[in-house]
N, C-alpha and C. Protein backbone atom coordinates (compact mmCIF):
# COMPACT_ATOMS: atom_id res chain seq x y z
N UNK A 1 66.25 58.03 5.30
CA UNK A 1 66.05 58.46 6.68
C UNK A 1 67.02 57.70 7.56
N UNK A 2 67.32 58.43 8.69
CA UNK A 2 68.39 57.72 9.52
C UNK A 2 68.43 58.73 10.94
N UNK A 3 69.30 57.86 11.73
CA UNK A 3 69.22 58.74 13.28
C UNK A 3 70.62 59.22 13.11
N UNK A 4 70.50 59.48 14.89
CA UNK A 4 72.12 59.77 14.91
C UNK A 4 72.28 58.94 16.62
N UNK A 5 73.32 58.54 16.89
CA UNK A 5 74.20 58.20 18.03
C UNK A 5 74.80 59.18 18.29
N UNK A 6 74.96 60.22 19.23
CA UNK A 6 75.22 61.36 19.83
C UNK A 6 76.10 60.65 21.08
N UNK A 7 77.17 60.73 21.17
CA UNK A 7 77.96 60.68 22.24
C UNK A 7 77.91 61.70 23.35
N UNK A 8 77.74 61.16 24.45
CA UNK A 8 77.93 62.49 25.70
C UNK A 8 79.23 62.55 26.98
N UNK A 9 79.26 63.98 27.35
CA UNK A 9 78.19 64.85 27.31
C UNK A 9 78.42 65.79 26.10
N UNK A 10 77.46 66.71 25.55
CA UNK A 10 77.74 67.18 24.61
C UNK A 10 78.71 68.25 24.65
N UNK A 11 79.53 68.71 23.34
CA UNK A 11 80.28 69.84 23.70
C UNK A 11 80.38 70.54 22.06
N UNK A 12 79.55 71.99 22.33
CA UNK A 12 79.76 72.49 21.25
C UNK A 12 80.76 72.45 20.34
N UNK A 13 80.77 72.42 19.10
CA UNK A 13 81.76 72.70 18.40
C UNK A 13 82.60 71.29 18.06
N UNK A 14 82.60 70.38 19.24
CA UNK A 14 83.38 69.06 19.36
C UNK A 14 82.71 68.17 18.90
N UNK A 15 81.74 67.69 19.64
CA UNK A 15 80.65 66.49 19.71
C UNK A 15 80.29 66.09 18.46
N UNK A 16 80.47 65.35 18.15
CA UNK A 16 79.73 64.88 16.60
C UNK A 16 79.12 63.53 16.42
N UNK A 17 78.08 63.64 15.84
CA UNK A 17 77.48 62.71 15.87
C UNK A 17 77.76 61.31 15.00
N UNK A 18 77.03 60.22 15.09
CA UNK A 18 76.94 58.96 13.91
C UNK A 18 75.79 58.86 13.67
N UNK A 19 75.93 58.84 11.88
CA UNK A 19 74.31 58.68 11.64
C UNK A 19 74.06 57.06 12.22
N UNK A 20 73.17 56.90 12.21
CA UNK A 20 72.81 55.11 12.51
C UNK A 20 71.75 55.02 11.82
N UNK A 21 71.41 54.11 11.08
CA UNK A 21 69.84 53.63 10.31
C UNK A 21 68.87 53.43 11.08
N UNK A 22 67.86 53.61 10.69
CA UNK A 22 66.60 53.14 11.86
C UNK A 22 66.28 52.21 12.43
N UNK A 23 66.57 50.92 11.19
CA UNK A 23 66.41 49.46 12.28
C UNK A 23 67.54 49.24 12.88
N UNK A 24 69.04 49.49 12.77
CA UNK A 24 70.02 49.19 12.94
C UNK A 24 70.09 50.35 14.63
N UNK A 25 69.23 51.36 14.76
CA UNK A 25 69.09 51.64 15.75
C UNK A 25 68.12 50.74 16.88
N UNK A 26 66.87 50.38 16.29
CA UNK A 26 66.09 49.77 17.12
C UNK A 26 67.11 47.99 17.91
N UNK A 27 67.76 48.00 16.95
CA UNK A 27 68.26 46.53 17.35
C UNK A 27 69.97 46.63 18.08
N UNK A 28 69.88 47.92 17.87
CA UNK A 28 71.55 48.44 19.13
C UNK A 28 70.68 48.31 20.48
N UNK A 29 69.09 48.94 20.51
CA UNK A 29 68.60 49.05 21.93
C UNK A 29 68.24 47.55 22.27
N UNK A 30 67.89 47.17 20.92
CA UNK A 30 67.73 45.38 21.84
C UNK A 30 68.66 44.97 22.29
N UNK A 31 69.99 44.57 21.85
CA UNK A 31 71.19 44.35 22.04
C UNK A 31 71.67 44.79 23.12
N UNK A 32 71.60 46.09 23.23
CA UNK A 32 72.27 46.89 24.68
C UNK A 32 71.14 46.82 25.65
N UNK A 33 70.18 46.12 25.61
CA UNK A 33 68.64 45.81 26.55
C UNK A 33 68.47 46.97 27.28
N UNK A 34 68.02 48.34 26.41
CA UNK A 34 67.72 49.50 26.96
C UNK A 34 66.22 49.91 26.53
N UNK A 35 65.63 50.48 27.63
CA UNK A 35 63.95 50.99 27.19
C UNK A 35 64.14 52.11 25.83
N UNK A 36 63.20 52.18 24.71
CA UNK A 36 63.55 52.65 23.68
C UNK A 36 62.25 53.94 24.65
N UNK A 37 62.25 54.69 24.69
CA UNK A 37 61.30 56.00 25.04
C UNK A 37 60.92 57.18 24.24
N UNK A 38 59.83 57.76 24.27
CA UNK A 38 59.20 58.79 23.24
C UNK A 38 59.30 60.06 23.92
N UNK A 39 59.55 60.90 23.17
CA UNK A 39 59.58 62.62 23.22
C UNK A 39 58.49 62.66 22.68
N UNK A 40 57.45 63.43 23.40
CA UNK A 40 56.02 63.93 22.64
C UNK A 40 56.52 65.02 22.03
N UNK A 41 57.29 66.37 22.27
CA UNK A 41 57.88 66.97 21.18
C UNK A 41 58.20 67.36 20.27
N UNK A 42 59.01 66.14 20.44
CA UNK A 42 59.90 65.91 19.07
C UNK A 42 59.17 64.69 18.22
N UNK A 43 58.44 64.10 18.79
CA UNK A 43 57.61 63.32 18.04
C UNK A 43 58.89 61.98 17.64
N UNK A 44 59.55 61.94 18.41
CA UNK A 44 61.04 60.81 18.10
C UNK A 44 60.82 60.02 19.06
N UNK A 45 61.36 58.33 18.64
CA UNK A 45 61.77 57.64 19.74
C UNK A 45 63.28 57.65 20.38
N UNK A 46 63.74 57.70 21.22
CA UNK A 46 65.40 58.05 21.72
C UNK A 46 65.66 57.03 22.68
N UNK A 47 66.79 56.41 22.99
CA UNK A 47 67.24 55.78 24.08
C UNK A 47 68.68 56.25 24.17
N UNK A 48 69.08 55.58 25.65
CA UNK A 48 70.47 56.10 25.86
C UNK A 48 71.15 54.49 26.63
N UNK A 49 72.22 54.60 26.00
CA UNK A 49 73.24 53.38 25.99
C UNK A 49 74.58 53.98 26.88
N UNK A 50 75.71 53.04 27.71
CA UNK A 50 76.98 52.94 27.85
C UNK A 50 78.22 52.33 27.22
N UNK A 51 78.92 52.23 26.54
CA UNK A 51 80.04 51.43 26.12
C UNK A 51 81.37 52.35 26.49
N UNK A 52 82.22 51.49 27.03
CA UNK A 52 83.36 51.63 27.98
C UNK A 52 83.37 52.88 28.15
N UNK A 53 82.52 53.29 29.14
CA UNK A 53 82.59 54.74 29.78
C UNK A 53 81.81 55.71 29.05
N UNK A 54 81.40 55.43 28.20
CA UNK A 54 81.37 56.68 27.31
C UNK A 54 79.85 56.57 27.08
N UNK A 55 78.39 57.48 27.33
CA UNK A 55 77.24 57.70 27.38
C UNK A 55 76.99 57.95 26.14
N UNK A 56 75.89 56.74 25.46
CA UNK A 56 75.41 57.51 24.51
C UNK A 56 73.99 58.05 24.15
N UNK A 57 73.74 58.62 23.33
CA UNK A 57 71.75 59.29 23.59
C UNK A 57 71.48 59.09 21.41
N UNK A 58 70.99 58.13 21.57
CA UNK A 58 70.28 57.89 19.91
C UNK A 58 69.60 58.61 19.99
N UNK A 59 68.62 58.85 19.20
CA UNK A 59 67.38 59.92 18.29
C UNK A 59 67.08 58.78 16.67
N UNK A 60 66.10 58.49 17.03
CA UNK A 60 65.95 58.04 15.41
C UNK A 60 64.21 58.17 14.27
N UNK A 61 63.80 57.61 13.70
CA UNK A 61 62.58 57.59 13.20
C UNK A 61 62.08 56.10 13.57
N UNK A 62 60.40 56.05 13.28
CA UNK A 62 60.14 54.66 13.50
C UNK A 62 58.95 55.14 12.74
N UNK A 63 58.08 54.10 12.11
CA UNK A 63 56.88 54.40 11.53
C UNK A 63 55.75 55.47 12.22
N UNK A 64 55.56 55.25 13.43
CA UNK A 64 54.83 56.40 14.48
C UNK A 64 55.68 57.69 14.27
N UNK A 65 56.54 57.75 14.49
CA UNK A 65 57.76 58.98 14.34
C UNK A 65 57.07 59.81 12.92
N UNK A 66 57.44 58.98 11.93
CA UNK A 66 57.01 59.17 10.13
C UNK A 66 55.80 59.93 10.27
N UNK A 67 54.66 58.92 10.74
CA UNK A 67 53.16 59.26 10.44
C UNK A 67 52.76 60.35 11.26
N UNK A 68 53.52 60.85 12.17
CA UNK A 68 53.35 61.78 12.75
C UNK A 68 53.69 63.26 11.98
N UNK A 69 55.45 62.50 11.93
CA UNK A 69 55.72 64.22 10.73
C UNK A 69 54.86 64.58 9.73
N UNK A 70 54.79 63.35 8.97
CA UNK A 70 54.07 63.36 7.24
C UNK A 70 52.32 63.84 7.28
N UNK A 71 52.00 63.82 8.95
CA UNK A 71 50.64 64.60 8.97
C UNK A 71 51.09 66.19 8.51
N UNK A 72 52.11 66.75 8.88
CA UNK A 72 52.55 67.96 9.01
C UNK A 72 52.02 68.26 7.62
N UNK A 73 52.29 67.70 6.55
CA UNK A 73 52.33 67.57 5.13
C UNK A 73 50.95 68.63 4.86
N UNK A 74 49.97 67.53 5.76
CA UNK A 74 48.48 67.63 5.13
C UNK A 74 47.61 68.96 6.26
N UNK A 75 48.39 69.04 7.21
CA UNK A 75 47.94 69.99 8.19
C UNK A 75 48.31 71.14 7.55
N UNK A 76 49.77 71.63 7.10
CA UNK A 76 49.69 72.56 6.42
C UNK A 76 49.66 72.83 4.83
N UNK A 77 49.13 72.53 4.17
CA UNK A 77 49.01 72.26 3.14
C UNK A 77 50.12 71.97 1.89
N UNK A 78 51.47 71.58 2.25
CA UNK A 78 52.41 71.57 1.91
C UNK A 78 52.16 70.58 0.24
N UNK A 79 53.17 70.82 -0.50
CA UNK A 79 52.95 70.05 -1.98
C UNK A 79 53.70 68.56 -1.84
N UNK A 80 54.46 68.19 -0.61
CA UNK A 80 55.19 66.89 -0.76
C UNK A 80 55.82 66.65 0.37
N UNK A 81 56.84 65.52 0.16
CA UNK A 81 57.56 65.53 1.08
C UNK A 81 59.23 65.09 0.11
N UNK A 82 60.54 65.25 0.64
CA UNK A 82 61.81 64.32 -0.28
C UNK A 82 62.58 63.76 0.88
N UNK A 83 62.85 62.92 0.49
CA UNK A 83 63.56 61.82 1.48
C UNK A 83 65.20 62.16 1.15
N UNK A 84 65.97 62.18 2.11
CA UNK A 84 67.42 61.88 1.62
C UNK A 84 67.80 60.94 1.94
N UNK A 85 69.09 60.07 1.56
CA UNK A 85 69.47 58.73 1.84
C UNK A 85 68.65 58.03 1.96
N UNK A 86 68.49 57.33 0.70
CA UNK A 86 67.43 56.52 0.76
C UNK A 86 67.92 54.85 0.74
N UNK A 87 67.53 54.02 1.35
CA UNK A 87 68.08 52.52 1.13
C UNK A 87 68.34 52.29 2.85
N UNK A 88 68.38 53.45 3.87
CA UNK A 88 68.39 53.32 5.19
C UNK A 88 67.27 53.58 6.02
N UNK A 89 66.24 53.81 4.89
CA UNK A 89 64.62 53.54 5.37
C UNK A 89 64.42 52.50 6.34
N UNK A 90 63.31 52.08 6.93
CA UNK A 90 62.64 51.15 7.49
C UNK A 90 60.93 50.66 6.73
N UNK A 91 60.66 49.44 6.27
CA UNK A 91 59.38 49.23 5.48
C UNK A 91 58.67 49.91 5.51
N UNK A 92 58.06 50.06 6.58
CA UNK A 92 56.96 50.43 7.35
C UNK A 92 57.00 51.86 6.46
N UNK A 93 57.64 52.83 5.89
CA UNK A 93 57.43 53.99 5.49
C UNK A 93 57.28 53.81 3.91
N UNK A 94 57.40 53.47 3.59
CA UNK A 94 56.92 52.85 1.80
C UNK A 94 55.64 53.02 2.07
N UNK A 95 54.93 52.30 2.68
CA UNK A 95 53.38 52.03 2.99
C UNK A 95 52.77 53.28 3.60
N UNK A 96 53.38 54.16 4.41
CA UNK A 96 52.88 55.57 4.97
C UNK A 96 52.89 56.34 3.87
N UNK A 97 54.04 56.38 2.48
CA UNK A 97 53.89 57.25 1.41
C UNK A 97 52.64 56.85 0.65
N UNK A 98 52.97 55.53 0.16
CA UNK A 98 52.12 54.78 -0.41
C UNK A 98 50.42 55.12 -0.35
N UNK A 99 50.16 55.16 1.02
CA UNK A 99 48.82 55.34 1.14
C UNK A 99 48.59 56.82 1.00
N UNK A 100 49.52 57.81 1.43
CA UNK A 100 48.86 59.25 1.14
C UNK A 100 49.05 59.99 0.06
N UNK A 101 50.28 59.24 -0.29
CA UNK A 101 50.75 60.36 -1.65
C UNK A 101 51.31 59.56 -2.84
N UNK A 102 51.43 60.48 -3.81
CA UNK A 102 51.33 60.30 -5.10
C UNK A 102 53.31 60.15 -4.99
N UNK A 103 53.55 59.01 -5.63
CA UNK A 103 55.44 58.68 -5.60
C UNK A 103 55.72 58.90 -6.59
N UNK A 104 56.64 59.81 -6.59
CA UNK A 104 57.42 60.06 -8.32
C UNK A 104 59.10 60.08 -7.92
N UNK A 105 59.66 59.51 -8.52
CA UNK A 105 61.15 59.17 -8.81
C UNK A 105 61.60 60.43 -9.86
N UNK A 106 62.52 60.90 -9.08
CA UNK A 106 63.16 62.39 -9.96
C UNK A 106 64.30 62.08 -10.08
C-alpha cells in the first residue's frame, strides 16, 4: 500500500503523480508542519504542502483509512482482499488482516 504526492494544479494528461509510502507520508506532514485532514468520502487522510512554488495535495492510507475499506470486505460479502507492493505497508495493517482474515502467501 502506498499514497501518492500529486503536484498542482492538476492538468490532464500532464500531471503525474509520486507514489509516497504511508509513513514516509505521515512524516513529510510532520516535517512540512501541515494539518494531516480526513475526507469522509474517500475514507483517506490528505494534506497539502508548498516547496519552491509548487503546491502539493498527498492522499495516503493510515490504519483508520484500512479498517474502514477492509469493512467493505465483510459488508459485501466479498472472498478477500490482495495487497500490491508490499514492504511499503504501515504495522498497524498486519494486525487489521490478522484479526479478520485468514493470510495465505501465493
Amino acid at each position: 500500500m502506498y499514497g501518492y504526492d500529486w503536484p498542482l494544479p492538476y492538468v490532464k494528461g500532464r500531471t503525474r503523480a509520486a507514489s509516497i509510502a504511508n509513513n514516509d507520508a505521515q512524516n513529510l506532514a510532520i516535517a512540512e508542519r501541515v494539518p494531516v485532514e480526513w475526507d469522509l468520502r474517500a475514507a483517506s487522510p490528505h494534506f497539502t504542502y508548498e516547496t519552491v512554488g509548487t503546491k502539493h495535495e498527498v492522499w495516503f492510507d493510515d490504519a483508520l483509512s484500512a479498517a474502514v475499506k477492509l469493512s467493505i470486505v465483510d459488508a459485501y460479502g466479498l472472498r478477500g482482499v490482495s495487497l500490491w507492493v508490499l514492504g511499503n505497508e504501515f504495522p498497524q495493517l498486519w494486525y487489521l488482516l490478522k484479526d479478520g482474515y485468514k493470510l495465505e502467501k501465493k
